[in-house]
Every structure is written in structure tokens, then in C-alpha cells.
C-alpha atoms as a PDB file:
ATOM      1  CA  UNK A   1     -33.976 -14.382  28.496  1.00  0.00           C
ATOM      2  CA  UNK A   2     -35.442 -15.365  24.911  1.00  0.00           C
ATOM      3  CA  UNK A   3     -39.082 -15.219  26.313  1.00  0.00           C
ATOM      4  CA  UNK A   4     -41.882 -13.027  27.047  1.00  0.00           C
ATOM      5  CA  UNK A   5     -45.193 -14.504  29.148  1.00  0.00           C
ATOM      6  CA  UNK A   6     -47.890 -14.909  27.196  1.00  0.00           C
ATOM      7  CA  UNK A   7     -52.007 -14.667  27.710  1.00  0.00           C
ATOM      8  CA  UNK A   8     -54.632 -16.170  26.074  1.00  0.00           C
ATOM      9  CA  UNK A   9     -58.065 -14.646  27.305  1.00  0.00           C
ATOM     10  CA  UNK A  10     -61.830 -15.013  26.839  1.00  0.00           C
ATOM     11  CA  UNK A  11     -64.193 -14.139  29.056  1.00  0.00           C
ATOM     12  CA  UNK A  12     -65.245 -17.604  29.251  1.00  0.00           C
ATOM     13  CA  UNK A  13     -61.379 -19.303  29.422  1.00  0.00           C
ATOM     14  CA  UNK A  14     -57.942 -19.251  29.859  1.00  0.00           C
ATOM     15  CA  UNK A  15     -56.813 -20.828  26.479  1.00  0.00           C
ATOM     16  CA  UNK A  16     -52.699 -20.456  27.211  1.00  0.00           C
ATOM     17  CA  UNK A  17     -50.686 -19.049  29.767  1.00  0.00           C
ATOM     18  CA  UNK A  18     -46.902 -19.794  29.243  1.00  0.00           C
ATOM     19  CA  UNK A  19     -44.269 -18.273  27.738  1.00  0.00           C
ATOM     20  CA  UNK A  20     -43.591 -17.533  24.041  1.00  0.00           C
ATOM     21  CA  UNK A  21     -40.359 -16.732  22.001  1.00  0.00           C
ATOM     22  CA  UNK A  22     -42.715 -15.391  19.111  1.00  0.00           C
ATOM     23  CA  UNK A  23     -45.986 -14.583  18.689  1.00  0.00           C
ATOM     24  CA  UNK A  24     -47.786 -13.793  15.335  1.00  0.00           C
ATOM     25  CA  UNK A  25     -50.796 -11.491  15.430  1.00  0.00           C
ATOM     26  CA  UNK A  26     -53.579 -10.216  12.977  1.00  0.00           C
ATOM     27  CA  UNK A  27     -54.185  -6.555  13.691  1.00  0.00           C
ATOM     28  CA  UNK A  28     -56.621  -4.464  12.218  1.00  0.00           C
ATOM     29  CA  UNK A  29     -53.829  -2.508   9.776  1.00  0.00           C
ATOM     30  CA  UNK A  30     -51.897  -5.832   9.085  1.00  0.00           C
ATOM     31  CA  UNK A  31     -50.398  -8.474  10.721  1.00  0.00           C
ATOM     32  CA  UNK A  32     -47.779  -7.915  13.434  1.00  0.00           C
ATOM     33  CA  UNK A  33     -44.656  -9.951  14.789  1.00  0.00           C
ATOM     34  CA  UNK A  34     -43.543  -9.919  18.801  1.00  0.00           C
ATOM     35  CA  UNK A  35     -40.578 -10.852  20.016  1.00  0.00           C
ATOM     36  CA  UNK A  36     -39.168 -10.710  24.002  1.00  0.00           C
ATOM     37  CA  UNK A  37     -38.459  -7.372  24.964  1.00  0.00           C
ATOM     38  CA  UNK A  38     -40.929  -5.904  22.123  1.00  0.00           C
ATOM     39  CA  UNK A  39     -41.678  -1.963  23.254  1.00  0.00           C
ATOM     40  CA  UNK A  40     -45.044  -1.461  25.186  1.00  0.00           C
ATOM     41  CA  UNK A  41     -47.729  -1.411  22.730  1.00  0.00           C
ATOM     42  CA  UNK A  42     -51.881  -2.072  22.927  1.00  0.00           C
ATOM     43  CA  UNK A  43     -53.059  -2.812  18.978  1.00  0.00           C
ATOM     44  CA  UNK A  44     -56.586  -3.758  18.188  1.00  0.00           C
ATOM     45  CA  UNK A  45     -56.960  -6.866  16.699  1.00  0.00           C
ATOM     46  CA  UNK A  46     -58.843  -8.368  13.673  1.00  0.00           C
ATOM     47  CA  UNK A  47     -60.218 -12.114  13.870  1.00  0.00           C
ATOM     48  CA  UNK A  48     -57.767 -14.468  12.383  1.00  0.00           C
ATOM     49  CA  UNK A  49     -54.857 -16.701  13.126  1.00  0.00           C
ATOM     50  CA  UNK A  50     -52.170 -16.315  15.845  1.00  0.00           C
ATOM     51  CA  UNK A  51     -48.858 -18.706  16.071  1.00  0.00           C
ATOM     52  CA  UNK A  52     -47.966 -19.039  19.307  1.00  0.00           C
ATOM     53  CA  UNK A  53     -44.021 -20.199  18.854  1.00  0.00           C
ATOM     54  CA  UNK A  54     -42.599 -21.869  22.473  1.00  0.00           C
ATOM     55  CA  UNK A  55     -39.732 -24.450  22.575  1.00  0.00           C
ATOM     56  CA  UNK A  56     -39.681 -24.798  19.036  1.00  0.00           C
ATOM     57  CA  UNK A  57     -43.343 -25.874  18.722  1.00  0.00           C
ATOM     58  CA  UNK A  58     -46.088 -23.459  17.046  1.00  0.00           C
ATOM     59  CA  UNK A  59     -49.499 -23.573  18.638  1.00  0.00           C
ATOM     60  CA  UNK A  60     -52.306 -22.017  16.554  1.00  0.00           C
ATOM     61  CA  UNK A  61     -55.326 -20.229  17.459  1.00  0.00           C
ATOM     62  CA  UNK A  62     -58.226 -18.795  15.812  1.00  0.00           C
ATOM     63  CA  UNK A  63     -59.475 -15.555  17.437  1.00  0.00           C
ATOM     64  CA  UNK A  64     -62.767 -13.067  17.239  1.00  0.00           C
ATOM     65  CA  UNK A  65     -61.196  -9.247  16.904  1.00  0.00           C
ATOM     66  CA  UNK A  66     -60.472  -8.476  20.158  1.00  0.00           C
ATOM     67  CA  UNK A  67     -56.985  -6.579  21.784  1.00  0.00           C
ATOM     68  CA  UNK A  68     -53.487  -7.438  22.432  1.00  0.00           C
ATOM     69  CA  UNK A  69     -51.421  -5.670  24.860  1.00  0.00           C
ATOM     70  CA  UNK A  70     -47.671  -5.861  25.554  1.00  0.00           C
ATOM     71  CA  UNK A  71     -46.222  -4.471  28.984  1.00  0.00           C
ATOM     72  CA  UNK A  72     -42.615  -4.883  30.577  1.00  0.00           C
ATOM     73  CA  UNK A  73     -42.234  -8.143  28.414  1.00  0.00           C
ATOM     74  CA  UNK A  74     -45.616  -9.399  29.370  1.00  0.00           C
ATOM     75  CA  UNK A  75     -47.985 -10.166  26.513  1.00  0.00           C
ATOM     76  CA  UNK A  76     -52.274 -10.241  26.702  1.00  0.00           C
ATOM     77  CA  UNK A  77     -54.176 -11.184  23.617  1.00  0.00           C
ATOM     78  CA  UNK A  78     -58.455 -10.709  25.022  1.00  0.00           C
ATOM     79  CA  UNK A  79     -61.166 -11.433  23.217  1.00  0.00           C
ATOM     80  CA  UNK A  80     -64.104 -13.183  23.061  1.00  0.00           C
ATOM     81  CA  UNK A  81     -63.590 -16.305  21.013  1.00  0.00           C
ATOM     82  CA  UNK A  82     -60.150 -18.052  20.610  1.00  0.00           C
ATOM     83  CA  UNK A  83     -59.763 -21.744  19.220  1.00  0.00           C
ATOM     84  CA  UNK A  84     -57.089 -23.528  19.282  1.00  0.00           C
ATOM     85  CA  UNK A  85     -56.803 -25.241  15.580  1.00  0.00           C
ATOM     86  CA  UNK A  86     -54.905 -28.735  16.253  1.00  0.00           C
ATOM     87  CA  UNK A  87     -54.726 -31.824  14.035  1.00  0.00           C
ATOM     88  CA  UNK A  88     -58.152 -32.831  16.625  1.00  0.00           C
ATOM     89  CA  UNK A  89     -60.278 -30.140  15.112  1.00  0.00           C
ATOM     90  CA  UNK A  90     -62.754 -30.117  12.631  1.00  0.00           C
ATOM     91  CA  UNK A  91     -64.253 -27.052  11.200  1.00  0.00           C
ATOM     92  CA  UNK A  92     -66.766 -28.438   9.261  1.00  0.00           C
ATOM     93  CA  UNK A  93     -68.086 -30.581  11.913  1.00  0.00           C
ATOM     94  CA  UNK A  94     -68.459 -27.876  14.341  1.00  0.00           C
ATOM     95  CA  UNK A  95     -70.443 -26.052  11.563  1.00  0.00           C
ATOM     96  CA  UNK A  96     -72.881 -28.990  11.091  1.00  0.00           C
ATOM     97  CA  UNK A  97     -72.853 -29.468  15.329  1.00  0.00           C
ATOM     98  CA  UNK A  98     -74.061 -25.529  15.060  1.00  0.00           C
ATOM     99  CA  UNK A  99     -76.417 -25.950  12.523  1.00  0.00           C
ATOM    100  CA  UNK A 100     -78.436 -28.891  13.769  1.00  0.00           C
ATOM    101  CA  UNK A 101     -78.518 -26.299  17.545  1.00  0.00           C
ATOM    102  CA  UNK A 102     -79.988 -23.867  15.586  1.00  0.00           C
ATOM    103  CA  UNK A 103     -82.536 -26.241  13.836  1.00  0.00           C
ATOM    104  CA  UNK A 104     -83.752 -27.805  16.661  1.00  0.00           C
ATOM    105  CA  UNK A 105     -83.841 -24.820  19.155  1.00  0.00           C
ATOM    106  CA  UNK A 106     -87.019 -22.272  19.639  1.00  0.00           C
ATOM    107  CA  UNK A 107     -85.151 -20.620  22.816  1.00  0.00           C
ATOM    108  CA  UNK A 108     -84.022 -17.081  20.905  1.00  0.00           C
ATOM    109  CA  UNK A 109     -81.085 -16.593  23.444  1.00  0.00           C
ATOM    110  CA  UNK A 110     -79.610 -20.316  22.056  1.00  0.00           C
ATOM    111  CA  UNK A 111     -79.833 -19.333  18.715  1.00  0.00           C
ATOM    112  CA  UNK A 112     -78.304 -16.531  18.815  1.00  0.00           C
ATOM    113  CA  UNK A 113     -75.182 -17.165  20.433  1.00  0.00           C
ATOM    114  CA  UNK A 114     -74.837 -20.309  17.949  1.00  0.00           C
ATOM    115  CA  UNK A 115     -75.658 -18.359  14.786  1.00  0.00           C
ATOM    116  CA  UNK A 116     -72.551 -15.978  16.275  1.00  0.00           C
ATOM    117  CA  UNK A 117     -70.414 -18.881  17.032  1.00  0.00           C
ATOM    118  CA  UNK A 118     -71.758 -20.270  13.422  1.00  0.00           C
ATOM    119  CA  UNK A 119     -70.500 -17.049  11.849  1.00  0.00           C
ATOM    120  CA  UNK A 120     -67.339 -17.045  13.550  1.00  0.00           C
ATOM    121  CA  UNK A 121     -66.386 -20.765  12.835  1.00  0.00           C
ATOM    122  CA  UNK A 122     -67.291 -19.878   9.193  1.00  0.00           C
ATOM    123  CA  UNK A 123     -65.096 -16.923   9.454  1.00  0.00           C
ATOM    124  CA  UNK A 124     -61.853 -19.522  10.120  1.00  0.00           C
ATOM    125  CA  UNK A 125     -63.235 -21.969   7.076  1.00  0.00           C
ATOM    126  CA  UNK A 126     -62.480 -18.880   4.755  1.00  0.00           C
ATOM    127  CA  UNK A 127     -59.029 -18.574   7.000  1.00  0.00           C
END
């Protein structure tokens, strides 16, 4: 078997669940490599980039710190943001999108959860 499964978690989504050959991860003292059969190991992780490699392809995701956990070949990265940065997305216009919510808003709870998404989406410009 040349696999491991593979977890993508937010509270709010499943963003992949499949398996993975290789898996790239920003933790908080450096970036770390998994392959299948990697020992058991829970790392804390730092927000950044993962590469997801499966049948040749590499997906990548953007991710808010958060904690990845490997178990009897069985991978978990959780946190709370992850987006998946494909040839459809557009960093800058989700930062403009964000901007103009917290412009036109005057509910507090709305503005704050888009000036954290705002600092997290400016977090993978400087990516």
C-alpha cells in the first residue's frame, strides 16, 4: 500500500477526505513531510500551505494554525480555516469581498469574524 487516508477538518467543513501518498505540512518548528506508514505523531501546526500529493496530482490548501495527527496510517489535519488555493481562486478579490462586509456592516459579531477571515486571507497574500 503506497497510501495513508487523509483528513481535512474545520469545524465548519470537510475540505478532503481521500487518500494521500504525501502530504506537506507547516508546523510550528518547520515544515514537515508524511509519507504512508509515517510513525504516530500529533505536531501543532502553523498557518500556511499544505500539498496534498494523490495519483500524481498536488492539491493545495491554505490553513489557520491548527493540529495534525497521524495514527495507524491514518492522517487528521483540524483547524479552523483551510482553503483550497486552485487556478479558480482569487486572493485579492476575496480581500476586497471582505472589505466592502466590513464597510457596510454595523452588526459587531459580522465584523468581526470578517476582519479574522480578512487577516487570515491576508496572511496567504504574504504566502
Amino acid at each position: 500500500m503506497n497510501n495513508f487516508k487523509l483528513r481535512l477538518d474545520s469545524p465548519y467543513d470537510n475540505y478532503y477526505n481521500g487518500e494521500a501518498s504525501y502530504l506537506s505540512l507547516p508546523g510550528v518548528e518547520g515544515r514537515l513531510g508524511i509519507l504512508v506508514n509515517h510513525v504516530d505523531i500529533i505536531i501543532q501546526l502553523s498557518s500556511g500551505m499544505i500539498h496534498v500529493t494523490s495519483n500524481n496530482n498536488i492539491d493545495s490548501y491554505f490553513i489557520s494554525e491548527g493540529y495534525f495527527i497521524m495514527k495507524n496510517n491514518e492522517a487528521s489535519v483540524i483547524c479552523n480555516k483551510i482553503v483550497l488555493v486552485d487556478d479558480n481562486f482569487n486572493v485579492d478579490n476575496e480581500i476586497a469581498d471582505i472589505k466592502k462586509i466590513i464597510d457596510s456592516t454595523s452588526n459587531n459579531n459580522t465584523k468581526d469574524v470578517a476582519v479574522n477571515n480578512l487577516s487570515f486571507l491576508q496572511k496567504l497574500k504574504e504566502e
